[in-house]
C-alpha atoms as a PDB file:
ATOM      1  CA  UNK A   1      77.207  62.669 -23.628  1.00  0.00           C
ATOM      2  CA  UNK A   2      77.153  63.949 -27.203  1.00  0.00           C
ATOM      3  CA  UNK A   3      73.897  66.351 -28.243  1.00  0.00           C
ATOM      4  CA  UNK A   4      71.616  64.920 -30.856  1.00  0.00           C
ATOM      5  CA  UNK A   5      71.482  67.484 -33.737  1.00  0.00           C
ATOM      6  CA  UNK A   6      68.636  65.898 -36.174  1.00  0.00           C
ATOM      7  CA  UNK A   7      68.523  67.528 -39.822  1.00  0.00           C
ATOM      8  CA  UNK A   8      65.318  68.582 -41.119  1.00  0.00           C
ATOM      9  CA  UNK A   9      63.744  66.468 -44.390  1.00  0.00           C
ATOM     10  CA  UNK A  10      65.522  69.251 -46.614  1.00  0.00           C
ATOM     11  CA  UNK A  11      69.319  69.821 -46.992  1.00  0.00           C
ATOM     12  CA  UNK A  12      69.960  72.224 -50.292  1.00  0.00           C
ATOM     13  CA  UNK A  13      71.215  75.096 -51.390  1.00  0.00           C
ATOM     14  CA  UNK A  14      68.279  76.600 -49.950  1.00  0.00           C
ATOM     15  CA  UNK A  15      68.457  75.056 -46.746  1.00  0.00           C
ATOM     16  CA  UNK A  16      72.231  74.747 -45.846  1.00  0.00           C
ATOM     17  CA  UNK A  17      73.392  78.653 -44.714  1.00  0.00           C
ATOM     18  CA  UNK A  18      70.494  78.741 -42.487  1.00  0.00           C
ATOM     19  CA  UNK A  19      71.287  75.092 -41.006  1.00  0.00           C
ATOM     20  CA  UNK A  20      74.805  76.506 -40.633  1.00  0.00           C
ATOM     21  CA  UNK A  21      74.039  79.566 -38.815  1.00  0.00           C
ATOM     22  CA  UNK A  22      71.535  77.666 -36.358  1.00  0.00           C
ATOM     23  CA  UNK A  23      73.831  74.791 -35.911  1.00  0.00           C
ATOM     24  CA  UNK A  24      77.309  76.021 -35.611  1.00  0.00           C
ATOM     25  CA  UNK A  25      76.370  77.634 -31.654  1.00  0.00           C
ATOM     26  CA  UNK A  26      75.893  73.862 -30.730  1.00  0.00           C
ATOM     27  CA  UNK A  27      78.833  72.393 -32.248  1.00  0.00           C
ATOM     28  CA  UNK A  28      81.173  74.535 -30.409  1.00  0.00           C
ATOM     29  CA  UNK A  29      80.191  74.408 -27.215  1.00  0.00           C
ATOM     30  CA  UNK A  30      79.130  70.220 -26.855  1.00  0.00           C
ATOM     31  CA  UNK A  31      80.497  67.181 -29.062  1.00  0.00           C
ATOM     32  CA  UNK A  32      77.328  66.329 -31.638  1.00  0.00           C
ATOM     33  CA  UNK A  33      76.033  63.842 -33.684  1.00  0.00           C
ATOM     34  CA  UNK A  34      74.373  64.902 -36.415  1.00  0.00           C
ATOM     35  CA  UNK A  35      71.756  63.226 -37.251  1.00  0.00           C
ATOM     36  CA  UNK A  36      70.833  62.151 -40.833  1.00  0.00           C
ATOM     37  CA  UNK A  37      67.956  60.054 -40.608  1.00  0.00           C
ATOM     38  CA  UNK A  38      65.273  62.327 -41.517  1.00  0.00           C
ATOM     39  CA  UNK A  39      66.897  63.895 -44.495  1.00  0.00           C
ATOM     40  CA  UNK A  40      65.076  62.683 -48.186  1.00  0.00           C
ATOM     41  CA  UNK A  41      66.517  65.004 -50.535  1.00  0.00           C
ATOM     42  CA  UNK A  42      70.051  66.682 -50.126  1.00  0.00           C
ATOM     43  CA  UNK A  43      72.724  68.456 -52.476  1.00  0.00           C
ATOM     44  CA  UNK A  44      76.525  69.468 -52.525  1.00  0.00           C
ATOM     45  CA  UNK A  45      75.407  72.265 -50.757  1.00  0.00           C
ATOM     46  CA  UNK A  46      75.158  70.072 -47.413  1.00  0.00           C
ATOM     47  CA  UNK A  47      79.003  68.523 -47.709  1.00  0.00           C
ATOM     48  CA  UNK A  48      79.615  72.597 -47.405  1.00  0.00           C
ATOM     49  CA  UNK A  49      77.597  72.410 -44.223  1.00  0.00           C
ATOM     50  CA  UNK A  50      79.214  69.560 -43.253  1.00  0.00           C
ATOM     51  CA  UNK A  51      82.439  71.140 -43.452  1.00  0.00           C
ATOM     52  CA  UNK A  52      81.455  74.035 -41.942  1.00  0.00           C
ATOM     53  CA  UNK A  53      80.370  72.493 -38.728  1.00  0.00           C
ATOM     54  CA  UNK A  54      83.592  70.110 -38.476  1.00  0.00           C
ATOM     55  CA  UNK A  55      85.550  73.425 -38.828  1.00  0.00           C
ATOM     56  CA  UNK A  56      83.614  74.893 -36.096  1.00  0.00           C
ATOM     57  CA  UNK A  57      83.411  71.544 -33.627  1.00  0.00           C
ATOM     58  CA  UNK A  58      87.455  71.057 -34.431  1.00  0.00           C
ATOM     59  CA  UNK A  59      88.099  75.162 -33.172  1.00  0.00           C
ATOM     60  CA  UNK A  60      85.681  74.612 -30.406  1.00  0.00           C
ATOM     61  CA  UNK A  61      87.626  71.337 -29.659  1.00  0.00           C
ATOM     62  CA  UNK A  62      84.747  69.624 -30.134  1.00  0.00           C
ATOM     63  CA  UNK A  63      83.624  66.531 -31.722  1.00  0.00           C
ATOM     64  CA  UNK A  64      81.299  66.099 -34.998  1.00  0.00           C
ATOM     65  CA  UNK A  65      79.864  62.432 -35.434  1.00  0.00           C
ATOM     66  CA  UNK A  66      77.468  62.111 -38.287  1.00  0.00           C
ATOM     67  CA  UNK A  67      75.070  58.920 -38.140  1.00  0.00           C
ATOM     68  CA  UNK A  68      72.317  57.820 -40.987  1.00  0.00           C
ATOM     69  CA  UNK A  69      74.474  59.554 -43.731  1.00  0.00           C
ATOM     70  CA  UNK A  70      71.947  59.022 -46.615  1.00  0.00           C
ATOM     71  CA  UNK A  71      73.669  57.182 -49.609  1.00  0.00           C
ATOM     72  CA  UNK A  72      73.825  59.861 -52.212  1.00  0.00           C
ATOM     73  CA  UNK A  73      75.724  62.080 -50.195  1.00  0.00           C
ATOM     74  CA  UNK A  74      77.876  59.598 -49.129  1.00  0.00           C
ATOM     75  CA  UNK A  75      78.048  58.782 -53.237  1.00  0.00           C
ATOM     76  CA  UNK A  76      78.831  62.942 -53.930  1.00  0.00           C
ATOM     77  CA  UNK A  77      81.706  62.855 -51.054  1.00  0.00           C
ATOM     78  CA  UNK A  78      83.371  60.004 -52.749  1.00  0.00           C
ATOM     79  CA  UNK A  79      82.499  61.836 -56.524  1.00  0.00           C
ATOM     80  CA  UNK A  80      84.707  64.743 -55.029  1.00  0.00           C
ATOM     81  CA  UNK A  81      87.045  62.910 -53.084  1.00  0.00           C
ATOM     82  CA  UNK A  82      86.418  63.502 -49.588  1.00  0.00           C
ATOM     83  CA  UNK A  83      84.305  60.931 -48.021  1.00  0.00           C
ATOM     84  CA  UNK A  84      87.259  60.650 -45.667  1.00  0.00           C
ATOM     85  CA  UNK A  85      86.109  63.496 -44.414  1.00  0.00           C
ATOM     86  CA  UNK A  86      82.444  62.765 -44.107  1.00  0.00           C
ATOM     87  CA  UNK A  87      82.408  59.269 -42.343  1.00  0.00           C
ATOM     88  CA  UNK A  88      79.954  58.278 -40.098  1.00  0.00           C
ATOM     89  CA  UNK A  89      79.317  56.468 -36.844  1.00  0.00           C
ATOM     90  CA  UNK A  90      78.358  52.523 -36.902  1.00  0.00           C
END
């Protein structure tokens, strides 16, 4: 079974190195879904954690499922060209 990460209301600039460091123990040691749904205002600055945490969960050998991806990061990811890399769970 896959741990629930949930993301706090906040995902910027300010935010995102701090989510990193507090998330990244998790997503190495148990498959995750990180969990969207909670998030109202978000930047670039959370594709970078995004990345971040798939690089960890894929060294780990881990999984990284993201679930209630809200729609303008979704919209930034395709702006830049990776929503391949940011796709979420149905």
């Amino acid at each position: 079974m896959s741990e629930r990460l949930a993301l706090p209301t906040r995902v910027t600039l300010a935010d995102s190195a701090a989510l990193l460091r507090t998330l990244t123990p998790a997503v190495a040691r148990d498959d995750c879904v990180l969990d969207w749904s909670a998030v109202e205002s978000a930047d670039s600055s959370a594709l970078a954690l995004v990345f971040g945490l798939q690089r960890a969960a894929t060294a780990a050998g881990r999984q990284l499922t993201l679930t209630a991806l809200p729609n303008g990061l979704a919209t930034l990811a395709q702006l830049y060209g990776v929503e391949h890399f940011v796709s979420q769970a149905d």
